[in-house]
Protein backbone atom coordinates (compact mmCIF):
# COMPACT_ATOMS: atom_id res chain seq x y z
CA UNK A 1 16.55 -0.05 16.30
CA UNK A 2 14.40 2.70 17.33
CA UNK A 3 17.08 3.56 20.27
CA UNK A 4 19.85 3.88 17.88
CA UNK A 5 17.74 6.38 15.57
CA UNK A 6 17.11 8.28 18.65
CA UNK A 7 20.62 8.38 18.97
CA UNK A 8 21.57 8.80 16.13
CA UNK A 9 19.69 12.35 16.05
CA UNK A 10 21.02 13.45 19.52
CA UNK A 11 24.48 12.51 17.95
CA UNK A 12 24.18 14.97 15.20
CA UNK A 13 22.12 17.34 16.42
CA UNK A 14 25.17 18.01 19.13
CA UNK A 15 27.41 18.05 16.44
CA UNK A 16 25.35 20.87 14.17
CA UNK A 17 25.09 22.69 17.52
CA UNK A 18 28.86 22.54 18.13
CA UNK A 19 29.26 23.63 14.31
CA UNK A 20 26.83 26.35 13.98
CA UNK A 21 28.78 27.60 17.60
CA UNK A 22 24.61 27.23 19.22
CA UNK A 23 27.13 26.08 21.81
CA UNK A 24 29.79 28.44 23.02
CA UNK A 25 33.27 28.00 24.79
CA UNK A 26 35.86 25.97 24.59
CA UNK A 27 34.26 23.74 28.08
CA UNK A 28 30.57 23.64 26.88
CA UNK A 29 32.28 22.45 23.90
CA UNK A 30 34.18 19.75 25.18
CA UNK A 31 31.21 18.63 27.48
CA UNK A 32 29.12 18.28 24.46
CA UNK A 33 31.74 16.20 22.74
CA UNK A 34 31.80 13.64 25.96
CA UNK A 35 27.94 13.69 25.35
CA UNK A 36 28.33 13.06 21.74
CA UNK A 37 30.46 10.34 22.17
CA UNK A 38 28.90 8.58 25.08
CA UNK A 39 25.81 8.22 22.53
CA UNK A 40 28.22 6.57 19.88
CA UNK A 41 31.37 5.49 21.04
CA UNK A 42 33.25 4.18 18.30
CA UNK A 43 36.55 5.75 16.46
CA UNK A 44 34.29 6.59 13.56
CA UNK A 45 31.88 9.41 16.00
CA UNK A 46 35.11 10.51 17.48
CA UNK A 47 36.47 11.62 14.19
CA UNK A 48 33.48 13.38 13.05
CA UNK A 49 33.14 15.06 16.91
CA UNK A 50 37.01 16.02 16.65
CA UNK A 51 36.08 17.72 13.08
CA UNK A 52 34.11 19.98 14.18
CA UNK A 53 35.75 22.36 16.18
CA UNK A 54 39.36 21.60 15.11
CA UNK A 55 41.38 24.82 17.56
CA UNK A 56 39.36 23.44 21.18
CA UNK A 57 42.00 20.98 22.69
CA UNK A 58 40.08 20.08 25.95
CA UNK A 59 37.42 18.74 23.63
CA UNK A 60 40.37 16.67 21.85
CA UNK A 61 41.93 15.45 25.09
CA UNK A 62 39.04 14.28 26.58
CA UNK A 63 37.84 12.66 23.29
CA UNK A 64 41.11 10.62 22.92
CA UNK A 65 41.16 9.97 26.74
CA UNK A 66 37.10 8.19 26.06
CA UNK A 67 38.56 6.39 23.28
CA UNK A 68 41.74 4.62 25.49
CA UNK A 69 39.34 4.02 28.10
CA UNK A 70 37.97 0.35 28.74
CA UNK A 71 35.08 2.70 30.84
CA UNK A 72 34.38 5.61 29.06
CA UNK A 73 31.13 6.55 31.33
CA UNK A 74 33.21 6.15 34.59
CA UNK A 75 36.24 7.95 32.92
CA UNK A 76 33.85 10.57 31.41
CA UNK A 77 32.60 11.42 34.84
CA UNK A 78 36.07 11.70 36.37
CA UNK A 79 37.00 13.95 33.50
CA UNK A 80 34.13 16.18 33.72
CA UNK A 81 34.87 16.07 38.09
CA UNK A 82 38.22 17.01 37.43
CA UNK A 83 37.21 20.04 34.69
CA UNK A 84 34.72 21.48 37.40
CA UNK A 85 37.17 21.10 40.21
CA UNK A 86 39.79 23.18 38.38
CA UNK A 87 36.95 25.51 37.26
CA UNK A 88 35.98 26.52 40.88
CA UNK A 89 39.73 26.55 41.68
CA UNK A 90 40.19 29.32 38.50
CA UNK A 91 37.08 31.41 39.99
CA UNK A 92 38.60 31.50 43.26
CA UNK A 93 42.33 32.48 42.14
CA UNK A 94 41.00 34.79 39.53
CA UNK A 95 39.09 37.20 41.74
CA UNK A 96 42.57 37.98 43.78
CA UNK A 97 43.03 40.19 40.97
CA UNK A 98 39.86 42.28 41.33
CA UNK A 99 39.64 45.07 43.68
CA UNK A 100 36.61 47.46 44.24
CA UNK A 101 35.69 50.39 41.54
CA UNK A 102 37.87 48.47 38.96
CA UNK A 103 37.01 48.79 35.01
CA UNK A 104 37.63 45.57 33.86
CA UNK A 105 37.76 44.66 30.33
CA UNK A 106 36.96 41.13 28.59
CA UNK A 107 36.54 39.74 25.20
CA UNK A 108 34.25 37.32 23.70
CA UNK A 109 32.26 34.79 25.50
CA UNK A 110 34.41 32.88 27.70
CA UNK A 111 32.59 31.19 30.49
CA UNK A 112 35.85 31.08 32.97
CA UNK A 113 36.36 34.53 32.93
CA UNK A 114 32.72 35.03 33.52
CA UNK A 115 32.66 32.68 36.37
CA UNK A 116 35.39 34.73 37.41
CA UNK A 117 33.78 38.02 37.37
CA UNK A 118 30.34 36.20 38.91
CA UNK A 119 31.95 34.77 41.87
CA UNK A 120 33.86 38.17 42.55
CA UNK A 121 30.77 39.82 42.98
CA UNK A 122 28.75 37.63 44.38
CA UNK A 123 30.96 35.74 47.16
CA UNK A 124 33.68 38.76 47.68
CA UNK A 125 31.10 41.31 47.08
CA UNK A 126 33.54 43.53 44.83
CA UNK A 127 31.85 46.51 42.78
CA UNK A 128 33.12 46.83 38.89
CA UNK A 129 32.07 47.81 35.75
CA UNK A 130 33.41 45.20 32.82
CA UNK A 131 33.33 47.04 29.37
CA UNK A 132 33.65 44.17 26.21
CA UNK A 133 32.57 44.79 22.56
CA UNK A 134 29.90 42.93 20.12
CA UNK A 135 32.80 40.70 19.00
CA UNK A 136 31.87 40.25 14.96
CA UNK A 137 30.33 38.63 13.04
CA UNK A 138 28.42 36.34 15.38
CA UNK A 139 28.22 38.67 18.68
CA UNK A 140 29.23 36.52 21.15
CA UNK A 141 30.22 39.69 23.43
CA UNK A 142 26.33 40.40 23.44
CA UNK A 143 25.88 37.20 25.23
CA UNK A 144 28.51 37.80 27.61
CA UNK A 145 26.96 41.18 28.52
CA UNK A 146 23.64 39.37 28.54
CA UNK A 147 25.34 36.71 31.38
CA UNK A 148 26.81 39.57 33.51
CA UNK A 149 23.94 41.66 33.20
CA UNK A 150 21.74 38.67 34.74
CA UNK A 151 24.34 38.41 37.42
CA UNK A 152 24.14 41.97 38.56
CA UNK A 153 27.43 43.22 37.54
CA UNK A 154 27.40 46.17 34.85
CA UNK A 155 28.41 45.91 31.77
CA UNK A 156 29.49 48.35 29.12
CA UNK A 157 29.34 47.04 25.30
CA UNK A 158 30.36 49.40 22.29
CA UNK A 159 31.34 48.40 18.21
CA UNK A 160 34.55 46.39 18.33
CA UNK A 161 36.68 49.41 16.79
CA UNK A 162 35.71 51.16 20.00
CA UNK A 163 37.88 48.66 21.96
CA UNK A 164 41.10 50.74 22.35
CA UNK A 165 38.81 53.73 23.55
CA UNK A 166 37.25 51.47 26.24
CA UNK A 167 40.65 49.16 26.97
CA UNK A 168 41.98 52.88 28.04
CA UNK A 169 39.67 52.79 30.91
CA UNK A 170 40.10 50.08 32.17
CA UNK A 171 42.67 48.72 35.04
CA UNK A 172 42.49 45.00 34.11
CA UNK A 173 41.50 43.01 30.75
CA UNK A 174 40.60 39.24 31.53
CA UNK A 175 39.96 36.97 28.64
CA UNK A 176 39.44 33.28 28.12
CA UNK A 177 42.00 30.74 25.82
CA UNK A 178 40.75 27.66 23.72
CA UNK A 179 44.50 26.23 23.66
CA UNK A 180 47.65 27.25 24.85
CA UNK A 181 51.11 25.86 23.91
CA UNK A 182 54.89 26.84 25.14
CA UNK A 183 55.14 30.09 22.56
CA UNK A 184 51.37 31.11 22.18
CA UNK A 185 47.69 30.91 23.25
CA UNK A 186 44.82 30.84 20.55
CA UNK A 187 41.49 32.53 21.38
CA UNK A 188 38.92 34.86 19.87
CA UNK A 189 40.30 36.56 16.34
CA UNK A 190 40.99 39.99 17.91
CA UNK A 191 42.53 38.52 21.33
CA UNK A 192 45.96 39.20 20.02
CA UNK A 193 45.70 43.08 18.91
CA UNK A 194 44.06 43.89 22.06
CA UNK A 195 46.60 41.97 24.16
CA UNK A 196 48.72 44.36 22.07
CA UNK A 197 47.12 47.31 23.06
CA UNK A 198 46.49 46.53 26.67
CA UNK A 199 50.20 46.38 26.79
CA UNK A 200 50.73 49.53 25.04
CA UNK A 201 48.99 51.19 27.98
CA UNK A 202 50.35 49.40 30.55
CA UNK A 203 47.33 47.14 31.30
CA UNK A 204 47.67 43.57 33.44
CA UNK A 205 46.60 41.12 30.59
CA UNK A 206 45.62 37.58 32.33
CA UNK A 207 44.32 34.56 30.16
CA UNK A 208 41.51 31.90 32.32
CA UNK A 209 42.28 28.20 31.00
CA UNK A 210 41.87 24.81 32.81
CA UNK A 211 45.61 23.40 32.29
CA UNK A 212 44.20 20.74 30.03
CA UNK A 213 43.95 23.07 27.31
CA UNK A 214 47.44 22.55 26.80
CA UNK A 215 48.59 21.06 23.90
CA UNK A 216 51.24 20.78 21.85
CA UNK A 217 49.98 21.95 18.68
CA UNK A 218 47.04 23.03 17.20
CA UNK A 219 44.99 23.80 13.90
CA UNK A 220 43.75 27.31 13.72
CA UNK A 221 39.72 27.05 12.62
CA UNK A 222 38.61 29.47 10.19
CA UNK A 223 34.43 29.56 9.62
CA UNK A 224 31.96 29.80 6.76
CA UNK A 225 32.12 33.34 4.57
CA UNK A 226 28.41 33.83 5.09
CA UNK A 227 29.11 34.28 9.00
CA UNK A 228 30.51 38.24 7.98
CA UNK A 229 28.51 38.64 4.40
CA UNK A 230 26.25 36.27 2.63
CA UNK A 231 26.88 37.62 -0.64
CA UNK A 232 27.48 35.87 -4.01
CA UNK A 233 29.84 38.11 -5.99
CA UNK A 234 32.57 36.10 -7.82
CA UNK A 235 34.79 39.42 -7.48
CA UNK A 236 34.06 39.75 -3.66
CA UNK A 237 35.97 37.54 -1.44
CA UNK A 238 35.35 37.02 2.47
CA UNK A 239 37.20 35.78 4.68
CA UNK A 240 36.05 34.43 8.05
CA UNK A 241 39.12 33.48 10.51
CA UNK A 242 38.06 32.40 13.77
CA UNK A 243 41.00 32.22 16.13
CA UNK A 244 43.93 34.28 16.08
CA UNK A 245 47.79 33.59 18.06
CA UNK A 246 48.81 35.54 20.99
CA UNK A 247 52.17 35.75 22.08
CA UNK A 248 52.50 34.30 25.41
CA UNK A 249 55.72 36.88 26.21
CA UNK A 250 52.54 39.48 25.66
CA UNK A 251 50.49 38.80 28.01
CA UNK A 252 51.40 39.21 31.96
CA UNK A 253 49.91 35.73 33.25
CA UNK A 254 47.97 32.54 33.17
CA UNK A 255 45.18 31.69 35.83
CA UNK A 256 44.48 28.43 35.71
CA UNK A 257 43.74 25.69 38.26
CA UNK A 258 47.39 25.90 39.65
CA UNK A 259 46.93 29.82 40.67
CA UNK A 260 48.33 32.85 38.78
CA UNK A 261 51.46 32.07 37.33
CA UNK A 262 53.82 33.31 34.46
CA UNK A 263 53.38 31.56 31.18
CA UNK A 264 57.15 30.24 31.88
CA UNK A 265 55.99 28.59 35.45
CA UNK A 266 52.33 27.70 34.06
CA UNK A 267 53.84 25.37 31.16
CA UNK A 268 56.53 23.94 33.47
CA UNK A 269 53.76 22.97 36.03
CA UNK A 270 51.19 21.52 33.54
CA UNK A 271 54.53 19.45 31.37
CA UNK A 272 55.19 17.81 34.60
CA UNK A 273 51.52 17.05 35.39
């Protein structure tokens, strides 16, 4: 009895973290949902894990995959094998794209694209500067800057209405996806107007995704009110949209596990896979 309360707690303690975004990206996500559900493993945790973060397909995947599974630990491990295997694959494949003295621009806090950047300047010893922005309401570009910073790499963070001034400096913007299907990727709200401007000015615009994070459709998330503006004015409402859609004929590739490809030869790949 006093095992399951234990558990019990860890269970939703993982799933306020996951909620309250404590835990960040679309991966950390999905590993915390295999955690989760290792603790409980019944239907009933899985729909209360899959609840909380309803746009993050790799979490979803590997849910449903735990609950088909007569092993879930064994498959779990596999899963997560697999997820790291393509993760080192993406770091490798992404810094082709990174040359010395390049500005490179990134949005949000995606942990691909910052393994990306960390492995380009540690293992291929490439100098660049990577501008982002705060990313409102919850600042998840200050954590990025925080990661790069650590990592030696400098970083260059400004209000997120400054974007287009730093975008036109840069020679490269890199950003992460939390799903992708055959018309569109959803990521960050704000991915889509500066894919938009990056092509505008003639930018390479690359999205970093493990090929499980395609699906086939998906439910765009939007967060609590108080995350912008906790205030209680009948007259005043806020609006808090987490995600936004970006045109996969926008951007100019995908770097996943399977290389850099076109969105058209990405999809084709991961359908037959």
């Amino acid at each position: 009895m006093k095992k399951e309360k234990t558990q019990l707690r860890q269970f939703s303690k993982i799933l306020d973290d996951i909620k309250s975004i404590k835990i960040q990206g679309a991966e950390n996500v999905a590993k915390a949902g295999i955690k989760a559900f290792l603790l409980i493993p019944t239907k009933q945790s899985a729909k209360k894990i899959l609840k909380t973060r309803p746009t993050e397909p790799l979490m979803q995947n590997a849910i449903k995959l735990l609950l088909k599974s007569k092993r879930p630990y064994l498959t779990a491990k596999k899963f997560l094998s697999d997820l790291k295997k393509s993760h080192d694959k993406i770091s490798k494949k992404g810094t082709q794209l990174i040359k010395n003295n390049m500005n490179i621009y990134t949005h949000c806090h995606s942990s691909t694209v910052i393994d990306i950047l960390k492995y380009a300047k540690k293992k291929r010893k490439k100098n660049f500067v990577v501008y982002t922005t705060e990313v409102e309401p919850l600042l998840q570009g200050r954590q990025t800057a925080k990661d790069l910073a650590k990592a030696g790499i400098k970083v260059i963070i400004t209000p997120d209405f400054a974007a287009e001034q730093s975008l036109q400096k840069c020679d490269l913007f890199l950003f992460g996806a939390d799903a992708i299907t055959k018309k569109y990727l959803a990521n960050k709200i704000g991915t889509s107007t500066l894919v938009r401007l990056a092509k505008l000015h003639n930018i390479p615009r690359y999205t970093c995704a493990v090929s499980q994070k395609f699906t086939n459709k998906i439910k765009i998330e939007k967060r609590n009110g108080k995350e912008v503006w906790d205030e209680r004015n009948k007259k005043i409402q806020i609006i808090n949209p987490a995600f936004d859609k970006t045109k996969l004929k926008d951007i100019s590739g995908i770097i996943s596990e399977f290389g850099i490809l076109t969105p058209k030869q990405f999809i084709k790949k991961t359908r037959k896979l």
